[in-house]
Protein backbone atom coordinates (compact mmCIF):
# COMPACT_ATOMS: atom_id res chain seq x y z
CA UNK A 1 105.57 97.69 129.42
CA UNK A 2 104.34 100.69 127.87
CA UNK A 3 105.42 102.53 124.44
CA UNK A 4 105.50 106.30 124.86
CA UNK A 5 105.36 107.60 121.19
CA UNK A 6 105.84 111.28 119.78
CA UNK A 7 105.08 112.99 116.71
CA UNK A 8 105.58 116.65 115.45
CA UNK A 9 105.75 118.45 112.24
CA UNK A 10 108.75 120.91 114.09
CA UNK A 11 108.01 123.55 110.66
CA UNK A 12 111.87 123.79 110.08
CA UNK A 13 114.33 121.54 112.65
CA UNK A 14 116.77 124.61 112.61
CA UNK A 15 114.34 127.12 113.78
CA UNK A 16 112.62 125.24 116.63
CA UNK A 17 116.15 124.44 118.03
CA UNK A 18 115.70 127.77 118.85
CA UNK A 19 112.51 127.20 120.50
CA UNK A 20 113.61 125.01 123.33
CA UNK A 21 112.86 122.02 121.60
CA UNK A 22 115.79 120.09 123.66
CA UNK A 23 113.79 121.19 126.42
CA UNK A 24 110.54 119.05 125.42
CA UNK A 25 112.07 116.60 123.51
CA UNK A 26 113.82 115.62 127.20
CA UNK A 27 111.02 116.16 128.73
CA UNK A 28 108.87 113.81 127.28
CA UNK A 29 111.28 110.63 126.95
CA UNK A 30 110.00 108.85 124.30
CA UNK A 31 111.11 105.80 123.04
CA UNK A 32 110.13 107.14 119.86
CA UNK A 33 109.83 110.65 118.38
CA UNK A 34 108.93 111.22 115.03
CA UNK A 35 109.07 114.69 113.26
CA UNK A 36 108.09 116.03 110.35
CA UNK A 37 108.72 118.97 108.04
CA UNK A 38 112.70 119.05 109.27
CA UNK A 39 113.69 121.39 106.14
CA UNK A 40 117.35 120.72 106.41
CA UNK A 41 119.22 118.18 104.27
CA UNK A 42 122.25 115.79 105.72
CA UNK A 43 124.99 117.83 107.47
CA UNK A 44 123.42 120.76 108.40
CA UNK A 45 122.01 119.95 112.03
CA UNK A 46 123.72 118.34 114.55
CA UNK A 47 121.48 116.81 117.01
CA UNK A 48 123.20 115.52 120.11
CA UNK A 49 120.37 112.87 121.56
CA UNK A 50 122.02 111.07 123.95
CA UNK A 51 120.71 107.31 123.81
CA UNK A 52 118.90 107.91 120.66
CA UNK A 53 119.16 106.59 117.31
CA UNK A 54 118.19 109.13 114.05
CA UNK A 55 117.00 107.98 111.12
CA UNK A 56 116.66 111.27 108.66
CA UNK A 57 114.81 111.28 105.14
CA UNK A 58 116.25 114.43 103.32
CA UNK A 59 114.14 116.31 100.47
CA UNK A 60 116.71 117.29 97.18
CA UNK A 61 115.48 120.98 97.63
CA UNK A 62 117.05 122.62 100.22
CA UNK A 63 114.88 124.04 103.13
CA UNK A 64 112.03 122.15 101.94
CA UNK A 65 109.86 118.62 103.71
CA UNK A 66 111.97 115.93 105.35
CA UNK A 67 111.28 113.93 107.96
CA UNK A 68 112.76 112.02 110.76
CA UNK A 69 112.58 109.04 113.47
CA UNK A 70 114.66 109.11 117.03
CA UNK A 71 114.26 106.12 119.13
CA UNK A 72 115.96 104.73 121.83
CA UNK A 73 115.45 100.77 120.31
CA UNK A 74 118.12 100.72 117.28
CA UNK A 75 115.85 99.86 114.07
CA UNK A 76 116.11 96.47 112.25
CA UNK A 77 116.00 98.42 109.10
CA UNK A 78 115.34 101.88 107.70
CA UNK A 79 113.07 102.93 104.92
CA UNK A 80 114.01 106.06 102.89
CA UNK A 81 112.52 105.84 99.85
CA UNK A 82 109.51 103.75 98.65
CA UNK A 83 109.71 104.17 95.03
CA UNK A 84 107.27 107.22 94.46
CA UNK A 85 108.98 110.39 93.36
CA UNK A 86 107.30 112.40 95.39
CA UNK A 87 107.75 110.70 98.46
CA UNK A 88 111.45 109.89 97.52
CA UNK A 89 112.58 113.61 96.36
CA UNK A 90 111.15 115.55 99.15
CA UNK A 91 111.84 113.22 101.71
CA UNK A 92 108.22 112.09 103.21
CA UNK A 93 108.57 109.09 104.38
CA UNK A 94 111.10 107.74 107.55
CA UNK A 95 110.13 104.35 108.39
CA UNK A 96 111.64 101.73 111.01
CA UNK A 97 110.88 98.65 111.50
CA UNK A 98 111.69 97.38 115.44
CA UNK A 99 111.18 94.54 117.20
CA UNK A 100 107.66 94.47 117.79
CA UNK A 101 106.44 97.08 115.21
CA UNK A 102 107.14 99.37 112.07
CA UNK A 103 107.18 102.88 113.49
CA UNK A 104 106.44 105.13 110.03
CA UNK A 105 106.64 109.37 110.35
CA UNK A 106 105.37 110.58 107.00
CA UNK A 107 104.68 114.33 106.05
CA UNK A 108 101.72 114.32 103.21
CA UNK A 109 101.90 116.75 100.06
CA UNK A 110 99.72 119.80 100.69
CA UNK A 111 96.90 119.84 97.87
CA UNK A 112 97.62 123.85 97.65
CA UNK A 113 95.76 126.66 96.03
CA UNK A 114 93.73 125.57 93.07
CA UNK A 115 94.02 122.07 94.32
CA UNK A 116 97.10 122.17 92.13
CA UNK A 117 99.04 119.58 93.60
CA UNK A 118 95.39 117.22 94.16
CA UNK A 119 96.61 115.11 91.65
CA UNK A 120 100.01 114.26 93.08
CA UNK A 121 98.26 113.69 96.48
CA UNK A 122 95.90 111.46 95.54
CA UNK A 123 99.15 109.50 93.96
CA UNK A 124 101.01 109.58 97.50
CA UNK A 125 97.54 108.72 99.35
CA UNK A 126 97.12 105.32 97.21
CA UNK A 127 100.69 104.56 97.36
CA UNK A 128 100.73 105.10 101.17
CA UNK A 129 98.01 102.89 101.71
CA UNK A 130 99.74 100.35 99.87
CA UNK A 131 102.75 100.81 101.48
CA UNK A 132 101.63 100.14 104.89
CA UNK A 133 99.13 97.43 104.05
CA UNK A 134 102.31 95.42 102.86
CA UNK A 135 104.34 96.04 105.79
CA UNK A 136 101.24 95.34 108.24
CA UNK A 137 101.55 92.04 106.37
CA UNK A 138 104.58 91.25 108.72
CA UNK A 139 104.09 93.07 111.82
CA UNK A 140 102.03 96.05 113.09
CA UNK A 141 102.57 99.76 112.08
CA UNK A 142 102.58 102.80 113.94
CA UNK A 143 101.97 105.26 111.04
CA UNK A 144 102.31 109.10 112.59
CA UNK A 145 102.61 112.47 111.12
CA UNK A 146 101.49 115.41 109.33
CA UNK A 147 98.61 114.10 106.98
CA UNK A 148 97.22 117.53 105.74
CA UNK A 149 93.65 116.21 106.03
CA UNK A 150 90.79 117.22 108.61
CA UNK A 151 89.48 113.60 108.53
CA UNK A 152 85.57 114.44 109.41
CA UNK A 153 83.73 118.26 109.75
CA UNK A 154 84.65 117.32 113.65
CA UNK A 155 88.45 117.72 112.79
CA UNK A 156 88.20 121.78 112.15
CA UNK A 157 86.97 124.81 113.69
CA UNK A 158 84.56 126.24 109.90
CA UNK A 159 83.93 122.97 108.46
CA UNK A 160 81.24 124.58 105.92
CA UNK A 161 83.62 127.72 105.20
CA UNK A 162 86.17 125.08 103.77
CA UNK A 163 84.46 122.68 102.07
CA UNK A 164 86.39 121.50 98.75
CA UNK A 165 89.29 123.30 99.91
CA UNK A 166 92.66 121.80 100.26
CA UNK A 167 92.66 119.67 103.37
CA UNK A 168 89.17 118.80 103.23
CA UNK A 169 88.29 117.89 99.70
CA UNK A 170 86.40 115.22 99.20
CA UNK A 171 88.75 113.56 97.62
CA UNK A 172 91.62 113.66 100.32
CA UNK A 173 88.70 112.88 102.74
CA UNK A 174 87.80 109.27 101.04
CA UNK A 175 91.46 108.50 100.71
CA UNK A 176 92.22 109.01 104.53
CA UNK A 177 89.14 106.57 104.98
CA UNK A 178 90.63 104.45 102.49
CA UNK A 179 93.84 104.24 104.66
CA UNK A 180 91.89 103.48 107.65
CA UNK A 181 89.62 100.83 106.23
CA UNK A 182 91.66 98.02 105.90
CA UNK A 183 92.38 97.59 108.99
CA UNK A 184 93.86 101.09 110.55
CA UNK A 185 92.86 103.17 113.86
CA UNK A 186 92.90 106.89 114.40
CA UNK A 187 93.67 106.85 117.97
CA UNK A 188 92.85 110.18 119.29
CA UNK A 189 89.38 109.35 117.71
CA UNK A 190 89.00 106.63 118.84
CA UNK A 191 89.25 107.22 122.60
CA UNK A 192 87.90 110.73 122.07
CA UNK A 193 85.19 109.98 119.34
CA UNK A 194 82.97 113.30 120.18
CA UNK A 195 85.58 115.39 121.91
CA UNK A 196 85.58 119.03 119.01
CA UNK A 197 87.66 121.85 119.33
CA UNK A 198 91.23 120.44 119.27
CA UNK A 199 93.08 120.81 116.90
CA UNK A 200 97.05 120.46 115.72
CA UNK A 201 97.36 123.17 113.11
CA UNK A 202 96.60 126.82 113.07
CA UNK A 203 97.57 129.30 110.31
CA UNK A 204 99.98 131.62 111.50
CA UNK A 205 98.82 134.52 108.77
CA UNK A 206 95.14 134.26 110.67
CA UNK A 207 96.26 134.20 113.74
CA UNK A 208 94.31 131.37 114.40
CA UNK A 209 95.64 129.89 117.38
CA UNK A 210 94.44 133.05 119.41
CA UNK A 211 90.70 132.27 118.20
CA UNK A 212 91.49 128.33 118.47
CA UNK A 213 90.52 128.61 114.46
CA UNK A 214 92.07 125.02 113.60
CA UNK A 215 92.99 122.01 111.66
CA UNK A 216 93.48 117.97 113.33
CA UNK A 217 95.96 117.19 110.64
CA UNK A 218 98.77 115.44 112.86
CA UNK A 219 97.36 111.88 113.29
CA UNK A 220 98.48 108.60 115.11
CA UNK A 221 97.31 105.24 113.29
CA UNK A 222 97.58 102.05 114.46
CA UNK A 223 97.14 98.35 113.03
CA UNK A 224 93.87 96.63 114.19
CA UNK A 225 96.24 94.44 116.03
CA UNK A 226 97.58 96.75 118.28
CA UNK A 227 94.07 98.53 119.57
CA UNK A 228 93.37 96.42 122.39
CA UNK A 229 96.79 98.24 123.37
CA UNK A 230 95.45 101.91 123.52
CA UNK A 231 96.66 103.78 126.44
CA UNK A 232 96.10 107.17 125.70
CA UNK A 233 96.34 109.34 122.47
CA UNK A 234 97.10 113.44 123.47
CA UNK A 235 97.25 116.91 121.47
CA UNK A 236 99.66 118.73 123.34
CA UNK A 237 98.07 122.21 121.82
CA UNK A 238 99.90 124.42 124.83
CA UNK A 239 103.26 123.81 123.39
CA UNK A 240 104.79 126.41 121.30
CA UNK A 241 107.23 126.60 118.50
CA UNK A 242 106.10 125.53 115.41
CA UNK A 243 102.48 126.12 114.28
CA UNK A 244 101.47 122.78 114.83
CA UNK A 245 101.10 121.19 117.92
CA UNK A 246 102.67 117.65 119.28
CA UNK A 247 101.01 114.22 119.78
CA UNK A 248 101.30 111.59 121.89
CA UNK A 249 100.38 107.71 122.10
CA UNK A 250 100.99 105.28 124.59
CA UNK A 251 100.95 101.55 123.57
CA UNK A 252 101.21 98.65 126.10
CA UNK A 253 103.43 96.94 124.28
């Protein structure tokens, strides 16, 4: 039987509710949809999913991060906070462990201008590595979300015009390897390994979803264990609302 699994960073739960979001989120049944960049804290959306279970991580600032998991399989346990302030006062990490699998939607600190927040990212990278080397331990992960990395030149549209800036420093670059090395798959790339030009991020202020000017920052990794079990890893970059695009995995599991 096979998983259907979604991830999105939404940019702001409240505002693609007015997007038709129920609309897709219906559409593509999951059995488990993870989202990232919410921006609401506890209280102030009601989501009616019928046959779902939510699991939200809420940032202290208001309007700001957060993420969330909906599945239809009630989780063993939740994971909130991991013991990294970062991750733990803005609300980055929503993990839940299942029967089979951990199913982990995370939403990475953007390095910013000046690479000012670098530091703090690098922090987050090497305690997310950690983190899901230890729970791989028990059982396999499904680690999704919004990484704010272009992995490889492949992953954007002007890999030379943005060399050393944030998103592909090479810094952020060699810790995403790091993630993958022990023992982690990037799905998409691996059953697309040569396939440019798709992306999951465009900037709004450059318009560059018109010129197809984008980032791959929204990734799907899997445990070693679970790649025999590929179905199919999709960008969904015709669906509107937010401006980042949703992806899909399929697992035969």
């Amino acid at each position: 039987m096979s998983q259907k699994l979604v991830s999105w960073n939404v940019n702001g739960i409240r505002a693609i509710l007015r997007k038709d979001f129920m609309s897709f989120f219906n559409e593509q049944d999951a059995d488990v949809f993870g989202v990232q960049e919410t921006r609401c804290q506890e209280g102030e959306v009601e989501l009616e999913l019928p046959g779902y279970h939510q699991a939200w991580s809420y940032a202290e600032k208001k309007g700001y991060s957060g993420t969330a998991v909906f599945s239809k399989e009630k989780p063993i346990q939740v994971i909130h906070k991991t013991g990294l302030e970062v991750a733990d006062k803005e609300g980055r990490i929503c993990g839940c462990e299942f029967d089979k699998y951990w199913f982990i939607s995370v939403y990475s600190p953007n390095s910013q201008d000046q690479l000012q927040r670098l530091p703090i990212r690098e922090e987050w990278d090497a305690h997310l590595t950690k983190l899901v080397d230890d729970l791989a331990k028990d059982k396999p992960v499904v680690l999704c979300g919004d990484f704010n990395v272009a992995h490889e030149p492949i992953d954007l549209a002007h890999p030379e015009d943005n060399e050393g800036h944030a998103g592909f420093t090479d810094a952020e670059r060699e810790d995403f390897t790091r993630l993958l090395d022990p023992g982690f798959v990037d799905t998409y790339r691996y059953l697309h390994p040569d396939k440019g030009g798709v992306y999951t991020w465009w900037s709004y202020r450059e318009r560059g979803r018109q010129s197809n000017s984008g980032w791959r920052l929204d990734y799907f990794l899997v445990s070693e264990a679970l790649k025999g079990d590929i179905e199919a890893a999709n960008i969904l970059d015709n669906v509107m609302g937010s401006d980042h695009a949703p992806i899909t995995l399929e697992l035969a599991i």
